[in-house]
C-alpha atoms as a PDB file:
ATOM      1  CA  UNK A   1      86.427  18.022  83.895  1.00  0.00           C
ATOM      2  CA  UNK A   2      83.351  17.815  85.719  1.00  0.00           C
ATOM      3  CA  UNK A   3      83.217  15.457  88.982  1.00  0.00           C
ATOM      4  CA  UNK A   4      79.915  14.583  90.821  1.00  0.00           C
ATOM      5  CA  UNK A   5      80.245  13.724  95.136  1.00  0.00           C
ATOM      6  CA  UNK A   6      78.238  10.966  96.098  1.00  0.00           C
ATOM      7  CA  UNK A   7      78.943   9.846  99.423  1.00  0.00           C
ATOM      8  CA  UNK A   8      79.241   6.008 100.406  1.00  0.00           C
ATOM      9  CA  UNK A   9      76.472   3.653 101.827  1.00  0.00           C
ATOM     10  CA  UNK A  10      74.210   6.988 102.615  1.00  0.00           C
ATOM     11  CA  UNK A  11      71.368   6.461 104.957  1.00  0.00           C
ATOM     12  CA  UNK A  12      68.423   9.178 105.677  1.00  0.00           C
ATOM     13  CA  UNK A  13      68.382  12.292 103.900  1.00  0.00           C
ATOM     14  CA  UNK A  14      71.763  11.487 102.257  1.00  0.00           C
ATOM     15  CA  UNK A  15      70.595   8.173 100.122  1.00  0.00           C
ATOM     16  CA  UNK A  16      67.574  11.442  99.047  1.00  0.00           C
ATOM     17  CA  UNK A  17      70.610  13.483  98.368  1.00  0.00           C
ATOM     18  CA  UNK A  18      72.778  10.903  96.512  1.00  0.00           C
ATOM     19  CA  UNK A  19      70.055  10.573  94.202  1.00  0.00           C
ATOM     20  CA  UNK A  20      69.427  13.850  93.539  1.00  0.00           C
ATOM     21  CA  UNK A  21      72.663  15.232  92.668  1.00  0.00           C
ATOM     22  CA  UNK A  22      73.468  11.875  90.493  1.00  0.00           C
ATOM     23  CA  UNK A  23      70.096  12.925  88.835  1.00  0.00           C
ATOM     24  CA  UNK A  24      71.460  16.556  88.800  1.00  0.00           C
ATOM     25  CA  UNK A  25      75.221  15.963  87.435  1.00  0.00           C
ATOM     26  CA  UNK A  26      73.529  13.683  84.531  1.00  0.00           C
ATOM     27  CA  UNK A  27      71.244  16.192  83.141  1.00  0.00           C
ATOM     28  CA  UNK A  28      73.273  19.060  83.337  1.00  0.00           C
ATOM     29  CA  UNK A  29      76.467  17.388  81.950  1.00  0.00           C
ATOM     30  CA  UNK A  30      75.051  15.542  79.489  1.00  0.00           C
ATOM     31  CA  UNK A  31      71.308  17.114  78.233  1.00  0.00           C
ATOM     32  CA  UNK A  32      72.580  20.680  78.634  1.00  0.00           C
ATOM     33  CA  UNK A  33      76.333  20.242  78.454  1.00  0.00           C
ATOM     34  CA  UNK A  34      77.599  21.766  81.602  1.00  0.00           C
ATOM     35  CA  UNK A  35      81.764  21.345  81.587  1.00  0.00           C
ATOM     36  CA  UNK A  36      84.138  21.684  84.717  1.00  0.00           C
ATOM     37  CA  UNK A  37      81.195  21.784  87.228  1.00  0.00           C
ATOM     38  CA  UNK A  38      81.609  19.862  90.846  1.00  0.00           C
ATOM     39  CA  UNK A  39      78.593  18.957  92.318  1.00  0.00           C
ATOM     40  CA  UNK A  40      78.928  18.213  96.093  1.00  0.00           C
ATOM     41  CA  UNK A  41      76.765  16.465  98.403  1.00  0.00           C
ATOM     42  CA  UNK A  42      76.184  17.819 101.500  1.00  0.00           C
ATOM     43  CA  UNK A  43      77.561  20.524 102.998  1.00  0.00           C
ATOM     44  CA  UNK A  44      77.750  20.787 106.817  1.00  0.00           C
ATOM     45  CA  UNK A  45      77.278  24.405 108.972  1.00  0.00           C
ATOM     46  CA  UNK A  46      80.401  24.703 110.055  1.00  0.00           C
ATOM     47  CA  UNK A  47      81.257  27.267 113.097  1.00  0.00           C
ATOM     48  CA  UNK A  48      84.055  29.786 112.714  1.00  0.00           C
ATOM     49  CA  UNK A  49      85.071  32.887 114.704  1.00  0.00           C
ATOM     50  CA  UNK A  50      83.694  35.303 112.244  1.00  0.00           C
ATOM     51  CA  UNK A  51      80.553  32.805 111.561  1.00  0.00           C
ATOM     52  CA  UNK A  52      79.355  29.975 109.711  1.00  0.00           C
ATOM     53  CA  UNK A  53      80.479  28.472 106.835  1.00  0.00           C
ATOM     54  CA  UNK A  54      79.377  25.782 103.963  1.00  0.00           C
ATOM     55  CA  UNK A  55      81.700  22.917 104.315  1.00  0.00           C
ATOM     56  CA  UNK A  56      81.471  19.030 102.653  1.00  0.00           C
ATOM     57  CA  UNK A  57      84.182  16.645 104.198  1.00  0.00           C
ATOM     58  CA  UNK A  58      86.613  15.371 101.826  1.00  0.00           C
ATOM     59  CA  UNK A  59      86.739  11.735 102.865  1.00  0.00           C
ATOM     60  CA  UNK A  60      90.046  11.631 100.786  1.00  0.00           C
ATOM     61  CA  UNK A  61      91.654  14.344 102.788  1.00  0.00           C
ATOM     62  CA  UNK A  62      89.224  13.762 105.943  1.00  0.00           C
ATOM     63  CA  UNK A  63      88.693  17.285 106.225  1.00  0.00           C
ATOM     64  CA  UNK A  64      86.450  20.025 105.894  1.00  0.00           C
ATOM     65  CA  UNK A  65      86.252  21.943 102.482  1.00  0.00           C
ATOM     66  CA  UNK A  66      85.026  25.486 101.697  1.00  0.00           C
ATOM     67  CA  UNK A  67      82.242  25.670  98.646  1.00  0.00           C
ATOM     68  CA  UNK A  68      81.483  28.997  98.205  1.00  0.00           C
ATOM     69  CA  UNK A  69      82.048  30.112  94.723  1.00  0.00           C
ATOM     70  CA  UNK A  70      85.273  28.538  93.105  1.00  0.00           C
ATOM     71  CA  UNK A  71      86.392  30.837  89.993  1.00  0.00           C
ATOM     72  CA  UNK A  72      88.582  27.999  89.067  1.00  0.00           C
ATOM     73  CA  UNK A  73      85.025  25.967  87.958  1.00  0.00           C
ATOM     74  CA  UNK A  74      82.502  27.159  85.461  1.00  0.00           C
ATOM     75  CA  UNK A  75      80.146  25.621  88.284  1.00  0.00           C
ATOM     76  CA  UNK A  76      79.242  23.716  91.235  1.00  0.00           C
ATOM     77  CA  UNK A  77      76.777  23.349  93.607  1.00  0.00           C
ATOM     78  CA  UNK A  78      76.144  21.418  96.936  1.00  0.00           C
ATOM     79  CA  UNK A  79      72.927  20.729  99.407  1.00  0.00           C
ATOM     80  CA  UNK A  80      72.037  22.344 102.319  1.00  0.00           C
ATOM     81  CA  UNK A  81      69.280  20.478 105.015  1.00  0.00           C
ATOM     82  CA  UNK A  82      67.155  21.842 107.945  1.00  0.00           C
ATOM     83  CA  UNK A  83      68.738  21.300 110.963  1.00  0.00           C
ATOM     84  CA  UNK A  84      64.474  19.554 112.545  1.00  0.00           C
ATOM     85  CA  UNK A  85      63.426  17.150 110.396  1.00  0.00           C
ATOM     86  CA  UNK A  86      60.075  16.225 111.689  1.00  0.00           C
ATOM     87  CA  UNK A  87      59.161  12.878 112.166  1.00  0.00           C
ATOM     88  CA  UNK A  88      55.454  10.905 111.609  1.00  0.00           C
ATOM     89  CA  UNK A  89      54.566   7.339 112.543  1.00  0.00           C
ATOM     90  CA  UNK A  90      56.918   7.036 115.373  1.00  0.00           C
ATOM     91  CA  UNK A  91      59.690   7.891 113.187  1.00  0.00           C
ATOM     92  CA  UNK A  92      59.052   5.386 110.075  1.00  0.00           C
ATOM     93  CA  UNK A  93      59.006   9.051 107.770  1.00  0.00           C
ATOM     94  CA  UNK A  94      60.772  11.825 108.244  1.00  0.00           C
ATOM     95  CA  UNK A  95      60.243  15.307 106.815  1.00  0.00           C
ATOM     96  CA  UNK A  96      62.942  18.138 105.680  1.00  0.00           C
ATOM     97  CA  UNK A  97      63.969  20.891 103.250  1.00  0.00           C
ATOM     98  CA  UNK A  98      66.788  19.801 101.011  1.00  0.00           C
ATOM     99  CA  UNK A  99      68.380  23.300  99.240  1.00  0.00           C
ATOM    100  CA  UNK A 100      69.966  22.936  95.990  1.00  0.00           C
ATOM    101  CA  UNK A 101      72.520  25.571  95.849  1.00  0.00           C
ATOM    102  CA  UNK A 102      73.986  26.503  92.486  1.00  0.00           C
ATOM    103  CA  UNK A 103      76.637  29.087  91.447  1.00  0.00           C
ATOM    104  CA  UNK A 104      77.642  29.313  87.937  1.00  0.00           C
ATOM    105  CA  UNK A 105      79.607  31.534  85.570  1.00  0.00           C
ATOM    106  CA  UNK A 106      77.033  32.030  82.681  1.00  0.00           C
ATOM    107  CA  UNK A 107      79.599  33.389  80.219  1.00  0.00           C
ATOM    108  CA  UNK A 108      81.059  29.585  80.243  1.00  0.00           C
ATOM    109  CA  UNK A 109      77.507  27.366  81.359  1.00  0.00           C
ATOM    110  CA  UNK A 110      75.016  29.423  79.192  1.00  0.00           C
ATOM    111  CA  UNK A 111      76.925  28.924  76.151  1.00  0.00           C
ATOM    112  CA  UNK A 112      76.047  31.333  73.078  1.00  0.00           C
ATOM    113  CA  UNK A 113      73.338  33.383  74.719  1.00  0.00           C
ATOM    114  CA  UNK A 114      74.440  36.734  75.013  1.00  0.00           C
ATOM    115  CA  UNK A 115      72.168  37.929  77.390  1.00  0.00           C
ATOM    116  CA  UNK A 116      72.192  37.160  81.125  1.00  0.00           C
ATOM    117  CA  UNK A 117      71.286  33.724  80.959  1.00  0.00           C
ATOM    118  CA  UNK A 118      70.203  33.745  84.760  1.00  0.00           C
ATOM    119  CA  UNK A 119      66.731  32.502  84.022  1.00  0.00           C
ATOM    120  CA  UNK A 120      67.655  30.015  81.324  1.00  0.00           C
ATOM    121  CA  UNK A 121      69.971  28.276  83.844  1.00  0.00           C
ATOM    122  CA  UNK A 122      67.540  28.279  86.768  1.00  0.00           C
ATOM    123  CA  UNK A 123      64.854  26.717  84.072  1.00  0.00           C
ATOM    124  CA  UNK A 124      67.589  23.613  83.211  1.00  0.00           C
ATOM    125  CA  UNK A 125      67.640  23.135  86.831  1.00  0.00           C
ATOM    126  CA  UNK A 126      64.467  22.926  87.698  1.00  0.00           C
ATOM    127  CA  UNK A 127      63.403  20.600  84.635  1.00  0.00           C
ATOM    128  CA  UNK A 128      65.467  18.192  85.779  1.00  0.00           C
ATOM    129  CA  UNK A 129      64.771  18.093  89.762  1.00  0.00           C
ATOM    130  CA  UNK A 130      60.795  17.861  88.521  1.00  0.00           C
ATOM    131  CA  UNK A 131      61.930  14.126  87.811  1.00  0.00           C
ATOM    132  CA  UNK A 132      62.742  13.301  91.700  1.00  0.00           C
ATOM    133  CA  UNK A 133      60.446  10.636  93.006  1.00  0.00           C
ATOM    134  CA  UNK A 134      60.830  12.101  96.764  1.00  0.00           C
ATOM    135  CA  UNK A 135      59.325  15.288  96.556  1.00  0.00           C
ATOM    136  CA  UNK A 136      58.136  18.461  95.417  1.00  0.00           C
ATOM    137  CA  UNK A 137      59.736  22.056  94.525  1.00  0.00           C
ATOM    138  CA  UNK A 138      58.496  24.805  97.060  1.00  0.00           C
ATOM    139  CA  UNK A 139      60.688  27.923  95.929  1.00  0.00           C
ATOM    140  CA  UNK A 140      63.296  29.444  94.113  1.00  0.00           C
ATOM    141  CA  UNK A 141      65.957  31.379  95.595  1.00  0.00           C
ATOM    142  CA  UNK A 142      67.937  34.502  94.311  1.00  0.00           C
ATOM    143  CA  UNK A 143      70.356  36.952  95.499  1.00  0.00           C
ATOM    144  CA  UNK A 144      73.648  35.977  97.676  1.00  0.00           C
ATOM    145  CA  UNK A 145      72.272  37.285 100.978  1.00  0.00           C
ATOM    146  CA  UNK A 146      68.963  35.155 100.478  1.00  0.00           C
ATOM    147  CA  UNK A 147      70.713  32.006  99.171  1.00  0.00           C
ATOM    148  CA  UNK A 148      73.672  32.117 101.566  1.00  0.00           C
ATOM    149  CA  UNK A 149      71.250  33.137 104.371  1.00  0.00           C
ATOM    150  CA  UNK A 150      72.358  31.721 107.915  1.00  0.00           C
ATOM    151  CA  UNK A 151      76.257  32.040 106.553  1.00  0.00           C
ATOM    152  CA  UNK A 152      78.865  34.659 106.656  1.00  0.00           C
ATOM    153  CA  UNK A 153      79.511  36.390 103.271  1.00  0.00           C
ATOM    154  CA  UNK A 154      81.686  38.720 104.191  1.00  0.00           C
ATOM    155  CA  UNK A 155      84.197  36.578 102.285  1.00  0.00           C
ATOM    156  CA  UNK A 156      82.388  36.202  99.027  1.00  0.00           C
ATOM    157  CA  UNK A 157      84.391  37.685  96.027  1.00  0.00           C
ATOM    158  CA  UNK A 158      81.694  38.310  93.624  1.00  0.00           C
ATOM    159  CA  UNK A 159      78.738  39.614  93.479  1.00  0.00           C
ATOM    160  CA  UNK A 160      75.486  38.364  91.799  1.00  0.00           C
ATOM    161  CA  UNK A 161      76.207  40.376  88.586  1.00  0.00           C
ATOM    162  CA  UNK A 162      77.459  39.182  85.401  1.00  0.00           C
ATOM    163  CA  UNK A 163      78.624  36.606  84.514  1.00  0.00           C
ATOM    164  CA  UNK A 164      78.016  35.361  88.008  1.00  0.00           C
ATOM    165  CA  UNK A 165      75.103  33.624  89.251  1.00  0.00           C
ATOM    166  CA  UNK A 166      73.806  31.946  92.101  1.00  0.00           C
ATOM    167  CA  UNK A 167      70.389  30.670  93.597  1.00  0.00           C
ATOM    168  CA  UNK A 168      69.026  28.024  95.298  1.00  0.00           C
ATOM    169  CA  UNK A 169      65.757  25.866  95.164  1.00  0.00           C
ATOM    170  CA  UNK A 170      64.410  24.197  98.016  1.00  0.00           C
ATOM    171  CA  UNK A 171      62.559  20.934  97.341  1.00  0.00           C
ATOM    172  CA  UNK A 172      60.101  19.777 100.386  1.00  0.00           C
ATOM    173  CA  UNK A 173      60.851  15.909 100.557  1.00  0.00           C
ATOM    174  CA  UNK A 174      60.220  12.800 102.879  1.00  0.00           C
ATOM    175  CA  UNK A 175      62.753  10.014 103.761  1.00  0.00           C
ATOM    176  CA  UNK A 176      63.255   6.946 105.696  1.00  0.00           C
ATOM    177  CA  UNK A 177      66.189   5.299 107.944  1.00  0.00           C
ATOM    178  CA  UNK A 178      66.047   1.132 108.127  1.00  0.00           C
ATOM    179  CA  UNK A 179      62.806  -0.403 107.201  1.00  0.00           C
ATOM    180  CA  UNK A 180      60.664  -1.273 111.001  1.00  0.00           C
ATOM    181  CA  UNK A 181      59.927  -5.046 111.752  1.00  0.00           C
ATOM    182  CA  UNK A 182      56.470  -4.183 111.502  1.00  0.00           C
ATOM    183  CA  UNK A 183      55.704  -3.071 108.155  1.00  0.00           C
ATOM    184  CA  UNK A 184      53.747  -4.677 105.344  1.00  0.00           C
ATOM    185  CA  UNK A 185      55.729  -4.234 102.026  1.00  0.00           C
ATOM    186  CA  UNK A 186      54.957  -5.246  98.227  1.00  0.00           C
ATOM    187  CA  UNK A 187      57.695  -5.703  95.720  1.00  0.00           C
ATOM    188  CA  UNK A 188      57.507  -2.487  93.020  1.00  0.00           C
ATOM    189  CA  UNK A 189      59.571  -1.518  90.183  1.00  0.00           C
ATOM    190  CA  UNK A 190      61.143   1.172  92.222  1.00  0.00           C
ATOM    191  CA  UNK A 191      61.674  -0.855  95.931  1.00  0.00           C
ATOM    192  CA  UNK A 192      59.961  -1.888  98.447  1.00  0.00           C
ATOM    193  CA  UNK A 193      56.376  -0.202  98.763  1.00  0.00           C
ATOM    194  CA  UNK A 194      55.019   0.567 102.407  1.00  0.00           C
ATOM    195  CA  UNK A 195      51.166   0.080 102.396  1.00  0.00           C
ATOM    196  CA  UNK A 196      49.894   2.805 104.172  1.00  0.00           C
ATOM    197  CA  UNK A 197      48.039   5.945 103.156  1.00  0.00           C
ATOM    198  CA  UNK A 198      50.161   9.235 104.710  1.00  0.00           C
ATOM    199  CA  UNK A 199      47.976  12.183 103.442  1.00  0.00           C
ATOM    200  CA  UNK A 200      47.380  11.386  99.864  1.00  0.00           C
ATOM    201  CA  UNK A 201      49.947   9.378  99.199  1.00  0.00           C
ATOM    202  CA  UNK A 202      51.955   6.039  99.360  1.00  0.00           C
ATOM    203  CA  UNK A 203      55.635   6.021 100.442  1.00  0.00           C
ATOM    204  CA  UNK A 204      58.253   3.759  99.233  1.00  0.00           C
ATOM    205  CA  UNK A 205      61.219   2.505 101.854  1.00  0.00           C
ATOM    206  CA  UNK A 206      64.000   4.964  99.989  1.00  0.00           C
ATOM    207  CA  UNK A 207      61.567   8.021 100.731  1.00  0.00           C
ATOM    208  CA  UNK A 208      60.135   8.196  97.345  1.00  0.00           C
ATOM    209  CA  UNK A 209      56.589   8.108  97.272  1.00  0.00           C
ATOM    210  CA  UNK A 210      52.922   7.734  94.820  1.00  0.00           C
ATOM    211  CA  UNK A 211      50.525  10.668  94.846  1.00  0.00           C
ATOM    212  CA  UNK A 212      46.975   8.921  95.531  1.00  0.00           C
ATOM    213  CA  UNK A 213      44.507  10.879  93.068  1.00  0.00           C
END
């Protein structure tokens, strides 16, 4: 069974986040048939004695869970943000990296191919987070120093060899809090539209935004 996080009446970077991984879960589940994959939302950098770990907070259990690799799952994945997010306009937009981490068994997710699928996977991936109306892909990560960088390891299981995979793509995206007094809006097909011009392009109250040509 495959189960998709989304976390409750999200505001900032999370409502960004909701939307991704809902976009995410949908395309991989049901375009390229991913089963028993968990996608979490965001993971917080959690402190320990021997460093920091990736953990999301079970509002069921309201507590902290690990999300390293989980051999029990052909896959999951969770998000990862910069701890600055850079603000313009007095704070109306903020900037940030959102990472996409992903760690998949490709004996199970890449089906018949008989090769190591690594590249096939990372392709499904990134066709569907090309949809996102917030932002735009800067990079593609590989290797589990690189994608785990800024956590302890030394815990990992597996390595990055078959059948296991992981890698991470950062997307560079904008986002709002509440919508300011002062703002002059239209009514879109996608929200509210603020009418301002923010370095080639228009941004909608949810973050998303229109390239200006």
């Amino acid at each position: 069974m495959s189960i998709v996080y989304l976390k409750d009446n999200p505001k900032g970077v999370d409502k960004v986040i909701n939307d991704l991984n809902e976009q995410l879960f949908n395309d991989l589940t049901t375009v390229n048939g991913w089963e028993d994959y968990n996608a979490y939302h965001r993971a917080y950098k959690n402190p320990t004695q021997n460093g920091i770990v990736a953990e999301v907070f079970d509002k069921d259990d309201k507590d902290y869970k690990e999300v390293f690799f989980d051999d029990t799952l052909n896959a999951s994945s969770f998000f990862v943000i910069e701890d600055e997010t850079p603000a313009t306009d007095n704070g109306r937009i903020f900037t940030t990296t959102i990472s996409a981490i992903f760690q998949v068994d490709l004996s199970t997710i890449a089906g018949k191919i008989e090769t190591r699928a690594d590249e096939e996977i990372v392709a499904q991936v990134i066709n569907s987070l090309q949809l996102n109306k917030f932002g735009q892909i800067s990079s593609v990560t590989r290797g589990i120093e690189n994608v785990y960088s800024g956590f302890r390891t030394d815990q990992i299981q597996y390595t990055d060899m078959q059948p296991f995979f992981c890698f991470k793509v950062d997307l560079e995206v904008n986002f709002q809090y509440d919508c300011c007094d002062d703002c002059d809006y239209f009514e879109g097909a996608q929200g509210f539209l603020l009418l301002e011009n923010l370095g080639g392009y228009l941004i909608y109250e949810d973050g998303g935004r229109i390239e200006l040509n």
